[in-house]
C-alpha atoms as a PDB file:
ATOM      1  CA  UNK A   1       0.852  27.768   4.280  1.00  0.00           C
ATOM      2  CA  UNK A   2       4.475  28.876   4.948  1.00  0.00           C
ATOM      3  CA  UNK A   3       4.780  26.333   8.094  1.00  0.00           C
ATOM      4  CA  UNK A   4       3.696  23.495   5.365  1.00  0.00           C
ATOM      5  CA  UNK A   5       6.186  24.617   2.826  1.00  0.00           C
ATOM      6  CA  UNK A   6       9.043  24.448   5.672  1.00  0.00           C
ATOM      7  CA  UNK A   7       7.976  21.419   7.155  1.00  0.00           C
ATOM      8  CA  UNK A   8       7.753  19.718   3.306  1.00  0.00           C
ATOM      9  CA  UNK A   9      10.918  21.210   2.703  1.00  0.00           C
ATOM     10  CA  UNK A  10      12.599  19.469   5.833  1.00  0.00           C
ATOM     11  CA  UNK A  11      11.462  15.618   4.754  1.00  0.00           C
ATOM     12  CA  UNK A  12      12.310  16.434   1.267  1.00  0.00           C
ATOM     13  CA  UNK A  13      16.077  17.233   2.871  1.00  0.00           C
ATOM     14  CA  UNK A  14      15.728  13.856   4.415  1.00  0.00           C
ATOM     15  CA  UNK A  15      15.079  12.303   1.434  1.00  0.00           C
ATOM     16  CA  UNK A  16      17.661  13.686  -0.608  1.00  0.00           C
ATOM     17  CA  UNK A  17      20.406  12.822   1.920  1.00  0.00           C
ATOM     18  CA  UNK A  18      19.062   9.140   1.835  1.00  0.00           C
ATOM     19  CA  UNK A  19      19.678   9.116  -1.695  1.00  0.00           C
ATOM     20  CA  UNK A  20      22.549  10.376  -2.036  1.00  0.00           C
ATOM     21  CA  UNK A  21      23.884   7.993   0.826  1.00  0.00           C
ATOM     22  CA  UNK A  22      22.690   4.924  -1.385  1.00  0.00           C
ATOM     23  CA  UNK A  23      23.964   6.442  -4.557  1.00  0.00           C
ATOM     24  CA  UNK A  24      27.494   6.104  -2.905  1.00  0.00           C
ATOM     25  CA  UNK A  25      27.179   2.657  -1.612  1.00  0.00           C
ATOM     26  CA  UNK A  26      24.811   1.176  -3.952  1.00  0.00           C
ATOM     27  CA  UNK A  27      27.694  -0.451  -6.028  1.00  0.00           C
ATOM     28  CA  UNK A  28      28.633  -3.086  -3.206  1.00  0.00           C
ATOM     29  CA  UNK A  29      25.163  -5.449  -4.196  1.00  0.00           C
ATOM     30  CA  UNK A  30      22.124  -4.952  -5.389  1.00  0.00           C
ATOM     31  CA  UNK A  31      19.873  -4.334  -2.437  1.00  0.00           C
ATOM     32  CA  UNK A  32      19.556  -1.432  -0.620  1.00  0.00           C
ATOM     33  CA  UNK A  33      21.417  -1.170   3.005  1.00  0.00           C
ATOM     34  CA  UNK A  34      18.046   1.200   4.405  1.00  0.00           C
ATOM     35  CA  UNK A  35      14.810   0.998   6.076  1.00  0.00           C
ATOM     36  CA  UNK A  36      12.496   3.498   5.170  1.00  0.00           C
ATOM     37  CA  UNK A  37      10.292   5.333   7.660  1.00  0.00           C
ATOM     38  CA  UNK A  38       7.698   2.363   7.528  1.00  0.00           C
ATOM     39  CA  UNK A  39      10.360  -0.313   8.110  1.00  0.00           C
ATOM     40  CA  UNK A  40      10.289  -1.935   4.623  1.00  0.00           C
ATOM     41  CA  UNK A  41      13.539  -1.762   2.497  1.00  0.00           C
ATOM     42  CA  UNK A  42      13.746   1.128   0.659  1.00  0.00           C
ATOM     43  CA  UNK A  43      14.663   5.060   1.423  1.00  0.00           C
ATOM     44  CA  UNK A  44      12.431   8.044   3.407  1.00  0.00           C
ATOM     45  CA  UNK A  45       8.726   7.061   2.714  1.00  0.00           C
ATOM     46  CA  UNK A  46       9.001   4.691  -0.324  1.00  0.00           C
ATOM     47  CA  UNK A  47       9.607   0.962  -0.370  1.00  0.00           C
ATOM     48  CA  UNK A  48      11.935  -0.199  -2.900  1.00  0.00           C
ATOM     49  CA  UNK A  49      11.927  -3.115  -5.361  1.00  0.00           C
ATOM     50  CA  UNK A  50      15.034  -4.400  -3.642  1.00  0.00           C
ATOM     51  CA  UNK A  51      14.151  -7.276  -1.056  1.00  0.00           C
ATOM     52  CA  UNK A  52      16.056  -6.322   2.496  1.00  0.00           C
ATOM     53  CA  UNK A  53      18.949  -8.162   3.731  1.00  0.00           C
ATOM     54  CA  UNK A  54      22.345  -9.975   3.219  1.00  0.00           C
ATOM     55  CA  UNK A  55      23.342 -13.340   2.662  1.00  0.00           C
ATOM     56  CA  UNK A  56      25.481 -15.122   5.517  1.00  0.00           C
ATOM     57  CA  UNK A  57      29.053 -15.823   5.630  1.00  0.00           C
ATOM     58  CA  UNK A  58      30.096 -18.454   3.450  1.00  0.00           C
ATOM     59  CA  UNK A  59      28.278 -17.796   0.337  1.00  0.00           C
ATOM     60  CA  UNK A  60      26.411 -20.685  -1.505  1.00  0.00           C
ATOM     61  CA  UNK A  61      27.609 -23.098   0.992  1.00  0.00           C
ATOM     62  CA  UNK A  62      25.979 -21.803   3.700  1.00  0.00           C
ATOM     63  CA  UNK A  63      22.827 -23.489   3.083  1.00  0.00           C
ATOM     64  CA  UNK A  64      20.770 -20.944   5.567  1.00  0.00           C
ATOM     65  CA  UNK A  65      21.035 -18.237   2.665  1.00  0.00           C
ATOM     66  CA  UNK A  66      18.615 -20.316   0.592  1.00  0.00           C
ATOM     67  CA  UNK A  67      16.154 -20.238   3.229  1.00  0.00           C
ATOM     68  CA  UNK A  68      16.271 -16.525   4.915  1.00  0.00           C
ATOM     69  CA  UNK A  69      19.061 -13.720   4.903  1.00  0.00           C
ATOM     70  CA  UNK A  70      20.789 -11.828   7.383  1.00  0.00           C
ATOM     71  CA  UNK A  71      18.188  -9.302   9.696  1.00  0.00           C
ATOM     72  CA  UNK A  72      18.439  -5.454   8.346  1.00  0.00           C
ATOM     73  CA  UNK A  73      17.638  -2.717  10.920  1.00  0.00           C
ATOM     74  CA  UNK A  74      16.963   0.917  10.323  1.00  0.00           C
ATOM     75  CA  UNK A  75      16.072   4.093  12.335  1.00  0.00           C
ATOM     76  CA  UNK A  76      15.167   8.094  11.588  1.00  0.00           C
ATOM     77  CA  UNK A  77      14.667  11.277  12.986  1.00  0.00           C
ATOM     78  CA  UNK A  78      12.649  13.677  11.429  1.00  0.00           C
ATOM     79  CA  UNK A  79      12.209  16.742  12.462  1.00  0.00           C
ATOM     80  CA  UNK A  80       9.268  19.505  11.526  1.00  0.00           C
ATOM     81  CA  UNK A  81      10.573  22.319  13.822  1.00  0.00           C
ATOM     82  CA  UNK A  82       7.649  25.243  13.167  1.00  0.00           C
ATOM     83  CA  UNK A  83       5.289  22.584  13.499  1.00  0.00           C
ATOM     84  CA  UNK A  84       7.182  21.604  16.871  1.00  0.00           C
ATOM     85  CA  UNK A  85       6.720  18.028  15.851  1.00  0.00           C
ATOM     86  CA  UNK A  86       9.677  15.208  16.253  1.00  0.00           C
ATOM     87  CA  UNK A  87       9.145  12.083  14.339  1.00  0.00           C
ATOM     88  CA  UNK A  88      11.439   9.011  15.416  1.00  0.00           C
ATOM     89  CA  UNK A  89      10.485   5.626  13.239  1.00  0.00           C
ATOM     90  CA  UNK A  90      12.473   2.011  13.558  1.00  0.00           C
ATOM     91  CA  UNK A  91      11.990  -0.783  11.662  1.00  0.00           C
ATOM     92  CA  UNK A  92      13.336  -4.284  11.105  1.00  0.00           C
ATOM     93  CA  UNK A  93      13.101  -6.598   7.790  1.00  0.00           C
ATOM     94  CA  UNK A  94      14.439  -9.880   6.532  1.00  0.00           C
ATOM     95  CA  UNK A  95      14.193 -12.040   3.226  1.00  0.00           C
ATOM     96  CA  UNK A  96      13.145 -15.778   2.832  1.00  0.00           C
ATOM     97  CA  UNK A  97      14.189 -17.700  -0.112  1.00  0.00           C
ATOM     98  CA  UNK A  98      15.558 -14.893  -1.713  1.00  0.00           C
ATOM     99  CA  UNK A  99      12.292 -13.429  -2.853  1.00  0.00           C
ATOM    100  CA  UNK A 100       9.514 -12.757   0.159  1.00  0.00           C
ATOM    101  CA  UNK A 101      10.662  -9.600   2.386  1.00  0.00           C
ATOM    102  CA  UNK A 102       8.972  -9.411   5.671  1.00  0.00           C
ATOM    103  CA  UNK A 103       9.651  -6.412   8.005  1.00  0.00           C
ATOM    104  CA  UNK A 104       7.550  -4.706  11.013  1.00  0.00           C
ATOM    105  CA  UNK A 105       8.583  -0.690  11.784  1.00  0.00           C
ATOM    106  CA  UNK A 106       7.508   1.274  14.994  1.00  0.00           C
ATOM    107  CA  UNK A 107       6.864   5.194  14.243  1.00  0.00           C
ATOM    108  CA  UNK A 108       6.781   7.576  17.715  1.00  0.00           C
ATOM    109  CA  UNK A 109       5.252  10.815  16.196  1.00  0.00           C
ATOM    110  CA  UNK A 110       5.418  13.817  19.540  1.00  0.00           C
ATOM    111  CA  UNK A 111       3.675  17.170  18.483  1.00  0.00           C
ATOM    112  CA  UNK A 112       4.002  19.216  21.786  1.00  0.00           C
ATOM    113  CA  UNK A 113       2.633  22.250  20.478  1.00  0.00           C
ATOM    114  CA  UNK A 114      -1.035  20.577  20.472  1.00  0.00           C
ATOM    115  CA  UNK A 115      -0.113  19.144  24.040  1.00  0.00           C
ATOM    116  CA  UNK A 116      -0.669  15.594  24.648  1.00  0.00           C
ATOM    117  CA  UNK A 117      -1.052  14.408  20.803  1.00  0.00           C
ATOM    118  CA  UNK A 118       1.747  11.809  20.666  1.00  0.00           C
ATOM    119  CA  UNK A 119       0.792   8.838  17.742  1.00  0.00           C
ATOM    120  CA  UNK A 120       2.302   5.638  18.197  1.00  0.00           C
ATOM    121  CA  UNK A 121       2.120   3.505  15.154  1.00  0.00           C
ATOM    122  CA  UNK A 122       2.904   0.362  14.235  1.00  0.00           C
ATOM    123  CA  UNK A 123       3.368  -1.188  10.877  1.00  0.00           C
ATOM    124  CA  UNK A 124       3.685  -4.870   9.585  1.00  0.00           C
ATOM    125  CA  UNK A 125       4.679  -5.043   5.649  1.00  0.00           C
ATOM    126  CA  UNK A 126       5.517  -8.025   3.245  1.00  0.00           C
ATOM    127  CA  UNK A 127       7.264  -7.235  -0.694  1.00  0.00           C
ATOM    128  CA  UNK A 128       7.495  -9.856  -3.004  1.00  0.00           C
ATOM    129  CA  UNK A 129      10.388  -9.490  -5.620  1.00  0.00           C
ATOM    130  CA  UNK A 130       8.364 -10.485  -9.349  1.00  0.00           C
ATOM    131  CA  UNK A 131      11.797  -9.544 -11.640  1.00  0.00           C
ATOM    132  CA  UNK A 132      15.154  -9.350 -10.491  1.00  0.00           C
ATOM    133  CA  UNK A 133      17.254  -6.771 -11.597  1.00  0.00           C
ATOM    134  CA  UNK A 134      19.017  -7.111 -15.562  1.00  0.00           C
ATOM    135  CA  UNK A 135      16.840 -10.178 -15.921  1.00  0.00           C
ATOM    136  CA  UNK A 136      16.612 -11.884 -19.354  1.00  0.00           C
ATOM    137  CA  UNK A 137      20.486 -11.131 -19.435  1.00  0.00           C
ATOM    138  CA  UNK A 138      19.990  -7.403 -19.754  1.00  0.00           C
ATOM    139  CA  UNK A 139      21.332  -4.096 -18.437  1.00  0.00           C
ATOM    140  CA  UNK A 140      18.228  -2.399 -18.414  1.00  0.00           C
ATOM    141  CA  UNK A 141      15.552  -4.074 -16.732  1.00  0.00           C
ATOM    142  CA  UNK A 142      14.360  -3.171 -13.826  1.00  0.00           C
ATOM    143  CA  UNK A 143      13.390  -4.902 -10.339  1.00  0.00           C
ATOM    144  CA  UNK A 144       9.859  -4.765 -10.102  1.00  0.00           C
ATOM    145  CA  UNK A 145       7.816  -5.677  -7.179  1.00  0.00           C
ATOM    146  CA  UNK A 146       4.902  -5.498  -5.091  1.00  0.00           C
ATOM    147  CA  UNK A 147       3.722  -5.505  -1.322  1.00  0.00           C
ATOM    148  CA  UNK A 148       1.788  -4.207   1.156  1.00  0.00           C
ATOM    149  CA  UNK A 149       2.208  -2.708   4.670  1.00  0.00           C
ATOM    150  CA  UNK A 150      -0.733  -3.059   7.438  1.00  0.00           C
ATOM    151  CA  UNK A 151      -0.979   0.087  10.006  1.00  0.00           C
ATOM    152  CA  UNK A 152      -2.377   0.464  13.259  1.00  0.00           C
ATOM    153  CA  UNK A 153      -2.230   3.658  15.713  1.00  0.00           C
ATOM    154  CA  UNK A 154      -3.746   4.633  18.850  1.00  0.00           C
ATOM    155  CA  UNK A 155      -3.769   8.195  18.167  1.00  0.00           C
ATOM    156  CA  UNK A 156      -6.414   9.538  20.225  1.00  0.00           C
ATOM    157  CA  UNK A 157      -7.022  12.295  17.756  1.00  0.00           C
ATOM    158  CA  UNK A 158      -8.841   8.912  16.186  1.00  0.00           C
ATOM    159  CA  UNK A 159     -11.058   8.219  18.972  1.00  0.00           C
ATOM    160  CA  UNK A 160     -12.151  12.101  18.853  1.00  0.00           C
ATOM    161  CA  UNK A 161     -12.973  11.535  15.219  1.00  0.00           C
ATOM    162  CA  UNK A 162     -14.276   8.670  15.245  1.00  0.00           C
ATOM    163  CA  UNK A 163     -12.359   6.918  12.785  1.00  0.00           C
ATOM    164  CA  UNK A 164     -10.796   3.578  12.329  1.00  0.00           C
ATOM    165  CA  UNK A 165      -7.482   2.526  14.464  1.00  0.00           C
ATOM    166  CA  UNK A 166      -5.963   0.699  11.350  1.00  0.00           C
ATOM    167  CA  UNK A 167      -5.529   0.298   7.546  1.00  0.00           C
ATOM    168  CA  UNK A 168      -3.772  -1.336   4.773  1.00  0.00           C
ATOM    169  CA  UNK A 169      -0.980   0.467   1.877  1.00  0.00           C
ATOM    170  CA  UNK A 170      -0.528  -1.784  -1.153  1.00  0.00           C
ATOM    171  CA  UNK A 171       2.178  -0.894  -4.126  1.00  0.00           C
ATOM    172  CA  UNK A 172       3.924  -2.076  -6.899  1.00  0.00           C
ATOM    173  CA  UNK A 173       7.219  -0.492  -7.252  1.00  0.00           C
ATOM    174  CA  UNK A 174       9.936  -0.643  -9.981  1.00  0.00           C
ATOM    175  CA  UNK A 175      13.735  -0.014  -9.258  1.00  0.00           C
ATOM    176  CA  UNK A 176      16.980   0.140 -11.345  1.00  0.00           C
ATOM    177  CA  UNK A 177      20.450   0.838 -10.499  1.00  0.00           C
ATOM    178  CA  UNK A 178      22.267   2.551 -13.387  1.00  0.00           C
ATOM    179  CA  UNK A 179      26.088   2.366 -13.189  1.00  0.00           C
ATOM    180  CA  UNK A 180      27.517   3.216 -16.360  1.00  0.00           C
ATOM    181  CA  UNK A 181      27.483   6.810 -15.020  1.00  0.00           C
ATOM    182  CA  UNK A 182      30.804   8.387 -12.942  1.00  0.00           C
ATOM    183  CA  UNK A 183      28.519   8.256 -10.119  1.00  0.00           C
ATOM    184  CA  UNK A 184      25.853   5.177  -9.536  1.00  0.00           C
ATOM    185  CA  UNK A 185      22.485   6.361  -9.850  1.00  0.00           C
ATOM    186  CA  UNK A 186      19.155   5.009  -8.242  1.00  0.00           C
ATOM    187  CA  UNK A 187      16.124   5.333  -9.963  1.00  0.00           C
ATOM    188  CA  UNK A 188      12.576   3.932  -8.370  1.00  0.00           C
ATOM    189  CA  UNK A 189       8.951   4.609  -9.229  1.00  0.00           C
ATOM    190  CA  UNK A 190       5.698   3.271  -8.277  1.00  0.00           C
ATOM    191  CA  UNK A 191       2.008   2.973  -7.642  1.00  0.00           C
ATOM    192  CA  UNK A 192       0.557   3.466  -4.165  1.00  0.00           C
ATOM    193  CA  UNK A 193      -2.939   2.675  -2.928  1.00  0.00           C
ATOM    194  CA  UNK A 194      -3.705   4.237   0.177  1.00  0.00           C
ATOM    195  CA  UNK A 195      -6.514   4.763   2.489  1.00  0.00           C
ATOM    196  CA  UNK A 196      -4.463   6.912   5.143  1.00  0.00           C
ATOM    197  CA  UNK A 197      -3.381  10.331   5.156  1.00  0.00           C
ATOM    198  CA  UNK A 198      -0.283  11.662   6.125  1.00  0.00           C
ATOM    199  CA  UNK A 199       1.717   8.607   4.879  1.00  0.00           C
ATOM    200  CA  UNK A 200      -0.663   6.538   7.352  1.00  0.00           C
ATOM    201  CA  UNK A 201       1.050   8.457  10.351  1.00  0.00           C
ATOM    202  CA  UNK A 202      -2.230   9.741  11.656  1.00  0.00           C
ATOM    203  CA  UNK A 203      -3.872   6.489   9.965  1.00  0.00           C
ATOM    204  CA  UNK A 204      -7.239   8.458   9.586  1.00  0.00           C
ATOM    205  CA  UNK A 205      -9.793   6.128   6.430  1.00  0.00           C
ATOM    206  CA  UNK A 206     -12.499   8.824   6.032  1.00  0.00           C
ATOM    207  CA  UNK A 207     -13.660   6.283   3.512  1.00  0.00           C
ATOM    208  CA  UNK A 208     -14.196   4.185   6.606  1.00  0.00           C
ATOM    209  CA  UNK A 209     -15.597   7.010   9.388  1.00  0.00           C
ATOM    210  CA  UNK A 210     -18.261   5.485  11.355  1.00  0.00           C
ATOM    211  CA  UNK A 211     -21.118   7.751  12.558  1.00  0.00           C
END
């Protein structure tokens, strides 16, 4: 129980320093500058309600920003050191017209304490922005939106079990920037559906075990 406490303790570190890295540079526009583990915008494990991405030099002129924004790349390193367990994730996303995120991440999981159990997992995800942020000429609404992130590993601790190679996240998400405080503040909730454990790392569906 200890070892799970530590090693809970250690991604909730990574988490925190995420945040408090967007907290500082939020300010500068209204997305979010990260990939999160997964490769979808947003921070650590969560997807954001922020599409990923910038808009080109030149501003409205540039007529390419009306059709897909600048590419957004992201990497971390996670470590769960009394586990003896290095997790290293990339991802990529982009948005089209403004609204439709599309993004693909690669997750190398190495546990060498249980020999020979390295996952490699892949992940292809999509987000759909529903409400911008301060619509309706507000200062309090939130972006809200939703999306879903397909997962496939070849873990072999799947083959031993029996279990499917693949399955599918989906989530709606709600996110608000609030800057009327000294320091910007990020604030994000949501709904997950799930049929993976371990945030689909080990991408075991026991609602899906086959005999």
């Amino acid at each position: 129980m200890n070892n799970n406490i530590k090693n809970s303790k250690s991604i909730r570190i990574a988490a925190a320093l995420s945040f408090a890295a967007v907290a500082a540079i939020g300010t500068a526009y209204g997305g979010v500058p990260l990939n999160n583990l997964q490769g979808a915008g947003g921070i650590a494990f969560n997807p954001l309600a922020y599409t990923a991405g910038q808009p080109w030099e030149g501003g409205e002129s540039n007529s390419l920003n009306n059709v897909v924004s600048k590419p957004q790349f992201g990497a971390w390193y996670v470590n769960l050191n009394d586990a003896d367990i290095n997790w290293g994730a990339f991802g990529a996303a982009f948005t089209v017209a403004n609204r439709l995120e599309l993004s693909a991440g690669y997750e190398l999981v190495n546990a060498r304490k249980y020999g020979d159990r390295s996952i490699n997992k892949y992940n292809l995800g999509a987000k759909v922005r529903l409400l911008d942020e301060n619509a309706f000429d507000t200062s309090w609404v939130p972006a809200i939106a939703v999306g879903g992130i397909y997962k496939y590993t070849d873990s072999r601790t799947v083959d031993a079990l029996k279990l499917d190679h693949d399955g599918f996240d989906a989530y709606v998400v709600a996110s608000k920037l609030i800057t009327q405080t000294p320091w910007p503040v990020l604030l994000s909730a949501g709904l997950l559906y799930t049929d993976e454990v371990v945030n689909g790392v080990v991408a075991l569906n026991t609602s899906r075990a086959r005999a």
